[in-house]
N, C-alpha and C. Protein backbone atom coordinates (compact mmCIF):
# COMPACT_ATOMS: atom_id res chain seq x y z
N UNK A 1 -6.83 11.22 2.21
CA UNK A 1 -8.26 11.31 2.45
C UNK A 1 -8.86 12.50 1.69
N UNK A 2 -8.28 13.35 1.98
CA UNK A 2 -8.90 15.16 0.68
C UNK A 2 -8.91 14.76 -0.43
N UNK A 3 -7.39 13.84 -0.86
CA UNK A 3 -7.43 13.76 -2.66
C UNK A 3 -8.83 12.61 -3.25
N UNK A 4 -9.37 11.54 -1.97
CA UNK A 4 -10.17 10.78 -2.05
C UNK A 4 -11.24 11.60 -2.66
N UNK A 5 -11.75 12.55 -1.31
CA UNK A 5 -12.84 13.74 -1.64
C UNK A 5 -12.75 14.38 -2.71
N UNK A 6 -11.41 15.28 -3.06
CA UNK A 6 -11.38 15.96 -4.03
C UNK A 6 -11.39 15.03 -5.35
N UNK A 7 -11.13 13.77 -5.80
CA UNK A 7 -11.60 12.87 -6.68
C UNK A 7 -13.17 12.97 -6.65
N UNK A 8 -13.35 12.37 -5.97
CA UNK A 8 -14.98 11.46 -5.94
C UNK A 8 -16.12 12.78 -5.45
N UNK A 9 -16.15 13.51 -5.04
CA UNK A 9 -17.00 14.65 -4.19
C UNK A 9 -17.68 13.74 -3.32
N UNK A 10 -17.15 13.03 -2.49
CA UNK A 10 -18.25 12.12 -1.37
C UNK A 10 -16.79 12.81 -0.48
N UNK A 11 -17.81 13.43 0.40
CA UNK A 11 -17.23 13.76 1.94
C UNK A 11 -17.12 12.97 2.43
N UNK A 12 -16.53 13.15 3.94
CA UNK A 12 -16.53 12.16 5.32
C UNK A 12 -16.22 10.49 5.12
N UNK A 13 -15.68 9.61 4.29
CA UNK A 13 -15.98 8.39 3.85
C UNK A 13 -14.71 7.83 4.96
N UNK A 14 -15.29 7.05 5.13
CA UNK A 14 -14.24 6.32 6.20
C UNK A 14 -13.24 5.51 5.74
N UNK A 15 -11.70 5.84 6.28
CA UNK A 15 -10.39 5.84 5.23
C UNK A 15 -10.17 4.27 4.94
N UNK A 16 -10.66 2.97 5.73
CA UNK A 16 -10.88 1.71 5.33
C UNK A 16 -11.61 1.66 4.20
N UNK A 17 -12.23 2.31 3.79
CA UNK A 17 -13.89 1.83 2.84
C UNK A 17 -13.05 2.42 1.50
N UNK A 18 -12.53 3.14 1.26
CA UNK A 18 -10.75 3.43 0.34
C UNK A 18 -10.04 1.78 -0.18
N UNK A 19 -9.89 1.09 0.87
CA UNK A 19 -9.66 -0.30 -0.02
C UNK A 19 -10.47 -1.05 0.18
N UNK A 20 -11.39 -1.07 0.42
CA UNK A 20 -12.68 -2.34 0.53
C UNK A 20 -13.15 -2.52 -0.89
N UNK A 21 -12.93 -1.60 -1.70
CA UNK A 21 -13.30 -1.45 -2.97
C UNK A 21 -12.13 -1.13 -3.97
N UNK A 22 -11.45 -2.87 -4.63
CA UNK A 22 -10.48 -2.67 -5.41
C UNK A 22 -10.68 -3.82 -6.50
N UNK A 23 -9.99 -3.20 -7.54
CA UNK A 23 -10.14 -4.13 -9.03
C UNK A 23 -9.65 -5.07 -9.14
N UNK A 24 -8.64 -5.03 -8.09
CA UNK A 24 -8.52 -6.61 -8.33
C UNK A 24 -9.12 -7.73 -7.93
N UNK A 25 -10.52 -7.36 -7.11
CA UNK A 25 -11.54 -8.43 -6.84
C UNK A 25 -12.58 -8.61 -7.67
N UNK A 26 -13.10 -7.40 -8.77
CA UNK A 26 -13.64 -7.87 -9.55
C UNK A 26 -13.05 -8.68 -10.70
N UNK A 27 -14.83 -9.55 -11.16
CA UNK A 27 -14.06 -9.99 -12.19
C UNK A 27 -13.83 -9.20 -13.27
N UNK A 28 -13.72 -10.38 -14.44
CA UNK A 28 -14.04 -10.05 -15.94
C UNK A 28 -15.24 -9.52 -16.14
N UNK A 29 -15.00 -8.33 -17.54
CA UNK A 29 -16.05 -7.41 -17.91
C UNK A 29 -17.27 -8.32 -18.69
N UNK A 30 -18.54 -8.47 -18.40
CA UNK A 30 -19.49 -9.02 -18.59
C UNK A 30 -19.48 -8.88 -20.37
N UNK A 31 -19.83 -10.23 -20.93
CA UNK A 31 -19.48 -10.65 -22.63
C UNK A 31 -20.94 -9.30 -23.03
N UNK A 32 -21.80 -9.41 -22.36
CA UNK A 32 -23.15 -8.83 -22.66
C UNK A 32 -23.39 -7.41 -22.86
N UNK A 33 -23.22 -6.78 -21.42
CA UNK A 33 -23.10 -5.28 -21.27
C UNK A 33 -21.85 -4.40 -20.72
N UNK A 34 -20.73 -5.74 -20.24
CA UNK A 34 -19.04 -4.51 -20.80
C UNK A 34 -19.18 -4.32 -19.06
N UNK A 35 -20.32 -4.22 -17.80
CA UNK A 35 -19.87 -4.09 -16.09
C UNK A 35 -19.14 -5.43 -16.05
N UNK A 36 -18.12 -4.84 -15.07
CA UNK A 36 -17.72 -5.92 -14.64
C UNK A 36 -18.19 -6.90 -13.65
N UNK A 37 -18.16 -8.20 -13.39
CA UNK A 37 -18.37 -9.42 -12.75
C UNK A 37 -18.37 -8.93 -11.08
N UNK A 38 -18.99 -9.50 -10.30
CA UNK A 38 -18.59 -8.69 -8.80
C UNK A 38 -17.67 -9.35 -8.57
N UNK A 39 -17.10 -10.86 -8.65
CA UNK A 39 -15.95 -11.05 -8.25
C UNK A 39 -15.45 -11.93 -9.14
N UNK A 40 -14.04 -12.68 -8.78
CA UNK A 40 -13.91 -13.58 -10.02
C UNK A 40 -14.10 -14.75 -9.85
N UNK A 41 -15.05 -15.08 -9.39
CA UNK A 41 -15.37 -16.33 -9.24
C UNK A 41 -16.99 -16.25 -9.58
N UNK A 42 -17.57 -15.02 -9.75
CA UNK A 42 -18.89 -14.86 -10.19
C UNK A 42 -19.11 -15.53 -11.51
N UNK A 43 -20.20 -16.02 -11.76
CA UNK A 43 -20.97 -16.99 -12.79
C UNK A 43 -21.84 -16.40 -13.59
N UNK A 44 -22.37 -15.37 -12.86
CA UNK A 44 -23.49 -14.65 -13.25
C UNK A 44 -23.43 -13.22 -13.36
N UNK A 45 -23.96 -11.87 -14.40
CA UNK A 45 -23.70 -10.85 -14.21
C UNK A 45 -25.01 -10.30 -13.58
N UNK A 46 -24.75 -9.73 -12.36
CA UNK A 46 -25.66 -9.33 -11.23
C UNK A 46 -25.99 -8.07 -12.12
N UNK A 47 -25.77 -7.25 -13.05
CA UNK A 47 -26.27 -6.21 -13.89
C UNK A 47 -27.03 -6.68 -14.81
N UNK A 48 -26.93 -7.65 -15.68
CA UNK A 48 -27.90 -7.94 -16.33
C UNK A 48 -28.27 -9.43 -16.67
N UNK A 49 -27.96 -10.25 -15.63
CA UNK A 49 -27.94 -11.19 -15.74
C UNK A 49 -27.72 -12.86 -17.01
N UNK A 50 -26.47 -12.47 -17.42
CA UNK A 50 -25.92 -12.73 -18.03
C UNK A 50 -24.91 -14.23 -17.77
N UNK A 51 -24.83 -15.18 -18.49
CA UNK A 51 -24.12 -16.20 -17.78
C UNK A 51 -22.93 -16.14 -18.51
N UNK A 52 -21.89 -16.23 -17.24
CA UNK A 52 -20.76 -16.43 -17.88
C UNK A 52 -20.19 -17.96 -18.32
N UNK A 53 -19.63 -18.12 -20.08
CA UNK A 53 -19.66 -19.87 -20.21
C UNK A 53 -18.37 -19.85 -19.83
C-alpha cells in the first residue's frame, strides 16, 4: 500500500481499487490517437472517438 502511494502520490486509496484497474482488461491501443480501448471488446475509442475496423 506505501509503495502504491510512494508510486502514484494519491494517499489513502483503498487496497481493492489496486486491482480494479489492470491491463489486461484494456484493449488495443486506439489506430488514431495511440489510448488504449477501455476494454477488449470495445468498438469505439471513448477518447476520441474513433472506430475500431
Amino acid at each position: 500500500m506505501h509503495k502504491f502511494e510512494e508510486l502514484t502520490g494519491m494517499p489513502n486509496i483503498h487496497f481493492e481499487t489496486i486491482y480494479h484497474h489492470r491491463l489486461k482488461d484494456l484493449g488495443e491501443d486506439c489506430k488514431k490517437c495511440g489510448l488504449p480501448l477501455r476494454s477488449v471488446r470495445a468498438k469505439l475509442c471513448a477518447s476520441c472517438g474513433h472506430e475500431k475496423n
